[in-house]
C-alpha atoms as a PDB file:
ATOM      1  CA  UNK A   1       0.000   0.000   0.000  1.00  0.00           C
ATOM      2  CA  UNK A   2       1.387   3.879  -0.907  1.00  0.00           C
ATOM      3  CA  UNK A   3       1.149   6.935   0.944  1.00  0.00           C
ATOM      4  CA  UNK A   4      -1.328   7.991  -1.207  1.00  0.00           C
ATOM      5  CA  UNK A   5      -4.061   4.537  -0.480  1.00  0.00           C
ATOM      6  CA  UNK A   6      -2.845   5.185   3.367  1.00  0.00           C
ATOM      7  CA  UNK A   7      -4.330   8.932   3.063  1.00  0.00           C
ATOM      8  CA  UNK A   8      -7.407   7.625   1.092  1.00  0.00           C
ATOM      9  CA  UNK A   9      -7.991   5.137   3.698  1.00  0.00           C
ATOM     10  CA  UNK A  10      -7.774   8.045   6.598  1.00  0.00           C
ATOM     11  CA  UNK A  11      -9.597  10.637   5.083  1.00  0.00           C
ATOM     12  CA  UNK A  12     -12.333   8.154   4.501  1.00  0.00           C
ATOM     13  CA  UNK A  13     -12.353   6.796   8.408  1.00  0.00           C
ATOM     14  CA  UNK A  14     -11.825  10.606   9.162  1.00  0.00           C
ATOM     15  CA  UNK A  15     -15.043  11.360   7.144  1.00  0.00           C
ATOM     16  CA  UNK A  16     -16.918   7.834   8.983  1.00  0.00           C
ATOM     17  CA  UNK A  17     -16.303   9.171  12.707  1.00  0.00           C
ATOM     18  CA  UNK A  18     -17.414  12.857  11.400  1.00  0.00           C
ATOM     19  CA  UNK A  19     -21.332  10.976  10.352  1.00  0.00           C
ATOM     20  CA  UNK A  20     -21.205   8.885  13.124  1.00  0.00           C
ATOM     21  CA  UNK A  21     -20.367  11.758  15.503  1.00  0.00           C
ATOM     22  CA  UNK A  22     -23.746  13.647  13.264  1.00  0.00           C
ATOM     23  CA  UNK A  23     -25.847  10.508  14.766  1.00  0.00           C
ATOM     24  CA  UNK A  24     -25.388  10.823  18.282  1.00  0.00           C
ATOM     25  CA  UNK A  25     -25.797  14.892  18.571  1.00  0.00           C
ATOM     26  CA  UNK A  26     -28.101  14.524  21.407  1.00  0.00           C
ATOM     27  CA  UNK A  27     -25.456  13.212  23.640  1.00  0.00           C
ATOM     28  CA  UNK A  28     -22.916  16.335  22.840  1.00  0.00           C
ATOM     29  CA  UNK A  29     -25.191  18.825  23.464  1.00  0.00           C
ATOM     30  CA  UNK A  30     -25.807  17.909  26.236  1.00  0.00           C
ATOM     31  CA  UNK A  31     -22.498  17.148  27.371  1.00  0.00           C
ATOM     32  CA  UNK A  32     -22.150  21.195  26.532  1.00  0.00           C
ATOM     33  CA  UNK A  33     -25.105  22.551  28.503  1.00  0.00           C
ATOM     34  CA  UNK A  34     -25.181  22.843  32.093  1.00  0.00           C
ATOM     35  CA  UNK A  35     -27.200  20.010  34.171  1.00  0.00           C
ATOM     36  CA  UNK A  36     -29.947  22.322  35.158  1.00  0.00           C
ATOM     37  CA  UNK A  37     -31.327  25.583  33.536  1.00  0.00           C
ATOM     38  CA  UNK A  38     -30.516  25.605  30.178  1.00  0.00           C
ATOM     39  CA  UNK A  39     -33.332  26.732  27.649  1.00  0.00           C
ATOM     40  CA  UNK A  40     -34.368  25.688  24.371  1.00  0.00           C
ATOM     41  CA  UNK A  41     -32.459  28.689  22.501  1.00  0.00           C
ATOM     42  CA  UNK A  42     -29.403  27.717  24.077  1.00  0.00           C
ATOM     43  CA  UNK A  43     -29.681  23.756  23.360  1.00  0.00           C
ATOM     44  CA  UNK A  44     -30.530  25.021  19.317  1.00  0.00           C
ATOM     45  CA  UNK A  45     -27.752  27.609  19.275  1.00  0.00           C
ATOM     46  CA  UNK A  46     -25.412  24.840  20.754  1.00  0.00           C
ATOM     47  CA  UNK A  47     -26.715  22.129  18.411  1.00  0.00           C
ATOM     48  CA  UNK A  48     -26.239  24.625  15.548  1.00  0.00           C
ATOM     49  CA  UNK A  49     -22.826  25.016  16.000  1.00  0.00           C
ATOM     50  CA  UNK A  50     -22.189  21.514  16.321  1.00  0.00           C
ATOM     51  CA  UNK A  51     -24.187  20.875  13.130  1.00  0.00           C
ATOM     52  CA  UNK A  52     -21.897  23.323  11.478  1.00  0.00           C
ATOM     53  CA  UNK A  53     -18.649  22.012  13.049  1.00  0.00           C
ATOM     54  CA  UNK A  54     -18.881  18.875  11.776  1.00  0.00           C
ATOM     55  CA  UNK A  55     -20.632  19.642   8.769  1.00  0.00           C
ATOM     56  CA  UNK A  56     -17.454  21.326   7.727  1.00  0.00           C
ATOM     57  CA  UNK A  57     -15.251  18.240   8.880  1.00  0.00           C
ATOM     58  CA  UNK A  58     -17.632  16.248   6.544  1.00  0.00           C
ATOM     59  CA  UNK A  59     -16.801  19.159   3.751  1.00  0.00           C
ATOM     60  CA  UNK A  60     -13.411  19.023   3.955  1.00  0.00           C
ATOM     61  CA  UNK A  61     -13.049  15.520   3.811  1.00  0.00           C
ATOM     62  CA  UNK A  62     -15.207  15.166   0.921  1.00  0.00           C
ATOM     63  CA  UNK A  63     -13.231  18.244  -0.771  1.00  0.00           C
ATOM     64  CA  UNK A  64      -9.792  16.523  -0.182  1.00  0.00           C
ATOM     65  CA  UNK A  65     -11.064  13.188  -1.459  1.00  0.00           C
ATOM     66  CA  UNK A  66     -12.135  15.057  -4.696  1.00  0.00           C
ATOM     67  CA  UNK A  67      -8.788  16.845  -5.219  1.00  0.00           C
ATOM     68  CA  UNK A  68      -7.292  13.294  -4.025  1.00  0.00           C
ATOM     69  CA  UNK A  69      -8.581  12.213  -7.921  1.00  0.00           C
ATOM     70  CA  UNK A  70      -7.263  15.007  -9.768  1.00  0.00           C
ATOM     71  CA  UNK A  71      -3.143  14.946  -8.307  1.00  0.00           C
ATOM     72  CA  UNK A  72      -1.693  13.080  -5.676  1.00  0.00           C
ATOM     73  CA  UNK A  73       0.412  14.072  -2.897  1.00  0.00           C
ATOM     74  CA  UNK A  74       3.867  13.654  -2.540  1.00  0.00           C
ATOM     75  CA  UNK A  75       4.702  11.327  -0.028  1.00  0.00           C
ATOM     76  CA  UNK A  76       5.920  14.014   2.299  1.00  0.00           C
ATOM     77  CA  UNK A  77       2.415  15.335   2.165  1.00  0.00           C
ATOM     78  CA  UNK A  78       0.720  12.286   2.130  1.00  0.00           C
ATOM     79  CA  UNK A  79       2.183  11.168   5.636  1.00  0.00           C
ATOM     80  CA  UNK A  80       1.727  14.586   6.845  1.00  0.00           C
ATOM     81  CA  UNK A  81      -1.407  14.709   5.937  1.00  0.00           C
ATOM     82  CA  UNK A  82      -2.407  11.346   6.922  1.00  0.00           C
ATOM     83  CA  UNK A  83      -1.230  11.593  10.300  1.00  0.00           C
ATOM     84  CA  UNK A  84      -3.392  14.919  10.638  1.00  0.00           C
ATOM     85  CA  UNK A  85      -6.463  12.278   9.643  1.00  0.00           C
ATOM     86  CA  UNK A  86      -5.483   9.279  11.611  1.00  0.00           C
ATOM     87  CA  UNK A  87      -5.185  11.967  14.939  1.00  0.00           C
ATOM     88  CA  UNK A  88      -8.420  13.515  14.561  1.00  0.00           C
ATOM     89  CA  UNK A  89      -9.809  10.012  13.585  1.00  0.00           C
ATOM     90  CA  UNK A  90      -8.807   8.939  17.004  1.00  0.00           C
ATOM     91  CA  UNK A  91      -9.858  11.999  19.090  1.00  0.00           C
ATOM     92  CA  UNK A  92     -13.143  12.045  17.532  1.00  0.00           C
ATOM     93  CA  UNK A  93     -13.836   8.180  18.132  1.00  0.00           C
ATOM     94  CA  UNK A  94     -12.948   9.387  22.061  1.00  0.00           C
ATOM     95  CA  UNK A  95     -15.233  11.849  21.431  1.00  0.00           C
ATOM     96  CA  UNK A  96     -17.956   9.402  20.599  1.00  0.00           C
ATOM     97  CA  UNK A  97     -17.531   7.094  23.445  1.00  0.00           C
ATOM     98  CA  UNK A  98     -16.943   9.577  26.199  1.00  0.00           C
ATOM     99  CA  UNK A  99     -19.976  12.586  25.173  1.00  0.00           C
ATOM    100  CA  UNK A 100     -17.366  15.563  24.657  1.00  0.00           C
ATOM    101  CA  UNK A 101     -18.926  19.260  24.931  1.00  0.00           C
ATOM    102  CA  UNK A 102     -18.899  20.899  21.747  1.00  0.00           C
ATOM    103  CA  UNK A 103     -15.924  23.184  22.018  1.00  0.00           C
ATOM    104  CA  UNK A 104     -14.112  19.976  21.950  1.00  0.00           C
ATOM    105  CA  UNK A 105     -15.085  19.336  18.007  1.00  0.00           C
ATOM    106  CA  UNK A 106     -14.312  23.029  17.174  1.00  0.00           C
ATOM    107  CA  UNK A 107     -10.755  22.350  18.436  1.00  0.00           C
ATOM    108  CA  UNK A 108     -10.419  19.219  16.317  1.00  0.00           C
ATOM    109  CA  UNK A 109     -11.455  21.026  13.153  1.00  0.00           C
ATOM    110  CA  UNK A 110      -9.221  23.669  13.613  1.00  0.00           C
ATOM    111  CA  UNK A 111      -5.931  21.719  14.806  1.00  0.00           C
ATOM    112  CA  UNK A 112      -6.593  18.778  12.072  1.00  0.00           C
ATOM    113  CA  UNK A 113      -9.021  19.359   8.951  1.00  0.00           C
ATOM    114  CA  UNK A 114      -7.989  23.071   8.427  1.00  0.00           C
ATOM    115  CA  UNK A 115      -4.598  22.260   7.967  1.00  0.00           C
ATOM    116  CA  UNK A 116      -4.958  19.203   6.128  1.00  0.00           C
ATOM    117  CA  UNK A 117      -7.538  21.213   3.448  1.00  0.00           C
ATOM    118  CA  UNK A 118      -4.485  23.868   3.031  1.00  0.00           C
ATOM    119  CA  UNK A 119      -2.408  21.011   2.346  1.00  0.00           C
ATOM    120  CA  UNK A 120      -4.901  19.327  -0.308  1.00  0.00           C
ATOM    121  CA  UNK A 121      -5.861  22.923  -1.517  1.00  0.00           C
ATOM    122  CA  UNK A 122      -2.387  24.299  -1.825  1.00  0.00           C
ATOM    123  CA  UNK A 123      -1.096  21.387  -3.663  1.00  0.00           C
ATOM    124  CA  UNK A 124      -2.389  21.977  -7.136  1.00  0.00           C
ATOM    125  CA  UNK A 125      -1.288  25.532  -6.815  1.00  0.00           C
ATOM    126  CA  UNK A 126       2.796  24.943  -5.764  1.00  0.00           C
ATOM    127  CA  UNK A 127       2.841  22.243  -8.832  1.00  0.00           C
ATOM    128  CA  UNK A 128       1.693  24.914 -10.993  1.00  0.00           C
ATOM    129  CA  UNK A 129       4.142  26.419 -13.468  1.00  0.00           C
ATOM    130  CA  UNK A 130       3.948  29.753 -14.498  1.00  0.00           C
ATOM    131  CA  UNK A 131       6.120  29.566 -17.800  1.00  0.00           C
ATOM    132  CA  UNK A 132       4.543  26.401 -19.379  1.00  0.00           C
ATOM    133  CA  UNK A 133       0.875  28.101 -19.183  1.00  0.00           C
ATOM    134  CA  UNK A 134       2.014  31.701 -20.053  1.00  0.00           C
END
Protein backbone atom coordinates (compact mmCIF):
# COMPACT_ATOMS: atom_id res chain seq x y z
CA UNK A 1 0.00 0.00 0.00
CA UNK A 2 1.39 3.88 -0.91
CA UNK A 3 1.15 6.94 0.94
CA UNK A 4 -1.33 7.99 -1.21
CA UNK A 5 -4.06 4.54 -0.48
CA UNK A 6 -2.84 5.19 3.37
CA UNK A 7 -4.33 8.93 3.06
CA UNK A 8 -7.41 7.63 1.09
CA UNK A 9 -7.99 5.14 3.70
CA UNK A 10 -7.77 8.04 6.60
CA UNK A 11 -9.60 10.64 5.08
CA UNK A 12 -12.33 8.15 4.50
CA UNK A 13 -12.35 6.80 8.41
CA UNK A 14 -11.83 10.61 9.16
CA UNK A 15 -15.04 11.36 7.14
CA UNK A 16 -16.92 7.83 8.98
CA UNK A 17 -16.30 9.17 12.71
CA UNK A 18 -17.41 12.86 11.40
CA UNK A 19 -21.33 10.98 10.35
CA UNK A 20 -21.21 8.89 13.12
CA UNK A 21 -20.37 11.76 15.50
CA UNK A 22 -23.75 13.65 13.26
CA UNK A 23 -25.85 10.51 14.77
CA UNK A 24 -25.39 10.82 18.28
CA UNK A 25 -25.80 14.89 18.57
CA UNK A 26 -28.10 14.52 21.41
CA UNK A 27 -25.46 13.21 23.64
CA UNK A 28 -22.92 16.33 22.84
CA UNK A 29 -25.19 18.83 23.46
CA UNK A 30 -25.81 17.91 26.24
CA UNK A 31 -22.50 17.15 27.37
CA UNK A 32 -22.15 21.19 26.53
CA UNK A 33 -25.11 22.55 28.50
CA UNK A 34 -25.18 22.84 32.09
CA UNK A 35 -27.20 20.01 34.17
CA UNK A 36 -29.95 22.32 35.16
CA UNK A 37 -31.33 25.58 33.54
CA UNK A 38 -30.52 25.61 30.18
CA UNK A 39 -33.33 26.73 27.65
CA UNK A 40 -34.37 25.69 24.37
CA UNK A 41 -32.46 28.69 22.50
CA UNK A 42 -29.40 27.72 24.08
CA UNK A 43 -29.68 23.76 23.36
CA UNK A 44 -30.53 25.02 19.32
CA UNK A 45 -27.75 27.61 19.27
CA UNK A 46 -25.41 24.84 20.75
CA UNK A 47 -26.72 22.13 18.41
CA UNK A 48 -26.24 24.62 15.55
CA UNK A 49 -22.83 25.02 16.00
CA UNK A 50 -22.19 21.51 16.32
CA UNK A 51 -24.19 20.88 13.13
CA UNK A 52 -21.90 23.32 11.48
CA UNK A 53 -18.65 22.01 13.05
CA UNK A 54 -18.88 18.87 11.78
CA UNK A 55 -20.63 19.64 8.77
CA UNK A 56 -17.45 21.33 7.73
CA UNK A 57 -15.25 18.24 8.88
CA UNK A 58 -17.63 16.25 6.54
CA UNK A 59 -16.80 19.16 3.75
CA UNK A 60 -13.41 19.02 3.96
CA UNK A 61 -13.05 15.52 3.81
CA UNK A 62 -15.21 15.17 0.92
CA UNK A 63 -13.23 18.24 -0.77
CA UNK A 64 -9.79 16.52 -0.18
CA UNK A 65 -11.06 13.19 -1.46
CA UNK A 66 -12.13 15.06 -4.70
CA UNK A 67 -8.79 16.85 -5.22
CA UNK A 68 -7.29 13.29 -4.02
CA UNK A 69 -8.58 12.21 -7.92
CA UNK A 70 -7.26 15.01 -9.77
CA UNK A 71 -3.14 14.95 -8.31
CA UNK A 72 -1.69 13.08 -5.68
CA UNK A 73 0.41 14.07 -2.90
CA UNK A 74 3.87 13.65 -2.54
CA UNK A 75 4.70 11.33 -0.03
CA UNK A 76 5.92 14.01 2.30
CA UNK A 77 2.42 15.33 2.16
CA UNK A 78 0.72 12.29 2.13
CA UNK A 79 2.18 11.17 5.64
CA UNK A 80 1.73 14.59 6.85
CA UNK A 81 -1.41 14.71 5.94
CA UNK A 82 -2.41 11.35 6.92
CA UNK A 83 -1.23 11.59 10.30
CA UNK A 84 -3.39 14.92 10.64
CA UNK A 85 -6.46 12.28 9.64
CA UNK A 86 -5.48 9.28 11.61
CA UNK A 87 -5.18 11.97 14.94
CA UNK A 88 -8.42 13.51 14.56
CA UNK A 89 -9.81 10.01 13.58
CA UNK A 90 -8.81 8.94 17.00
CA UNK A 91 -9.86 12.00 19.09
CA UNK A 92 -13.14 12.05 17.53
CA UNK A 93 -13.84 8.18 18.13
CA UNK A 94 -12.95 9.39 22.06
CA UNK A 95 -15.23 11.85 21.43
CA UNK A 96 -17.96 9.40 20.60
CA UNK A 97 -17.53 7.09 23.45
CA UNK A 98 -16.94 9.58 26.20
CA UNK A 99 -19.98 12.59 25.17
CA UNK A 100 -17.37 15.56 24.66
CA UNK A 101 -18.93 19.26 24.93
CA UNK A 102 -18.90 20.90 21.75
CA UNK A 103 -15.92 23.18 22.02
CA UNK A 104 -14.11 19.98 21.95
CA UNK A 105 -15.08 19.34 18.01
CA UNK A 106 -14.31 23.03 17.17
CA UNK A 107 -10.76 22.35 18.44
CA UNK A 108 -10.42 19.22 16.32
CA UNK A 109 -11.45 21.03 13.15
CA UNK A 110 -9.22 23.67 13.61
CA UNK A 111 -5.93 21.72 14.81
CA UNK A 112 -6.59 18.78 12.07
CA UNK A 113 -9.02 19.36 8.95
CA UNK A 114 -7.99 23.07 8.43
CA UNK A 115 -4.60 22.26 7.97
CA UNK A 116 -4.96 19.20 6.13
CA UNK A 117 -7.54 21.21 3.45
CA UNK A 118 -4.49 23.87 3.03
CA UNK A 119 -2.41 21.01 2.35
CA UNK A 120 -4.90 19.33 -0.31
CA UNK A 121 -5.86 22.92 -1.52
CA UNK A 122 -2.39 24.30 -1.83
CA UNK A 123 -1.10 21.39 -3.66
CA UNK A 124 -2.39 21.98 -7.14
CA UNK A 125 -1.29 25.53 -6.82
CA UNK A 126 2.80 24.94 -5.76
CA UNK A 127 2.84 22.24 -8.83
CA UNK A 128 1.69 24.91 -10.99
CA UNK A 129 4.14 26.42 -13.47
CA UNK A 130 3.95 29.75 -14.50
CA UNK A 131 6.12 29.57 -17.80
CA UNK A 132 4.54 26.40 -19.38
CA UNK A 133 0.88 28.10 -19.18
CA UNK A 134 2.01 31.70 -20.05
Amino acid sequence: MNASSAYFVTIVAHGTMLVMALSEMNEYVMATLPLTDWTEREYADVETSLTVAISLGIACCVTEVVLLTFQLHTFTKAIFSMCLHLLATIFLLKFIVDSHPLYHFWIVFGIFSVPAMLIACLNPCMNFKLKEHC
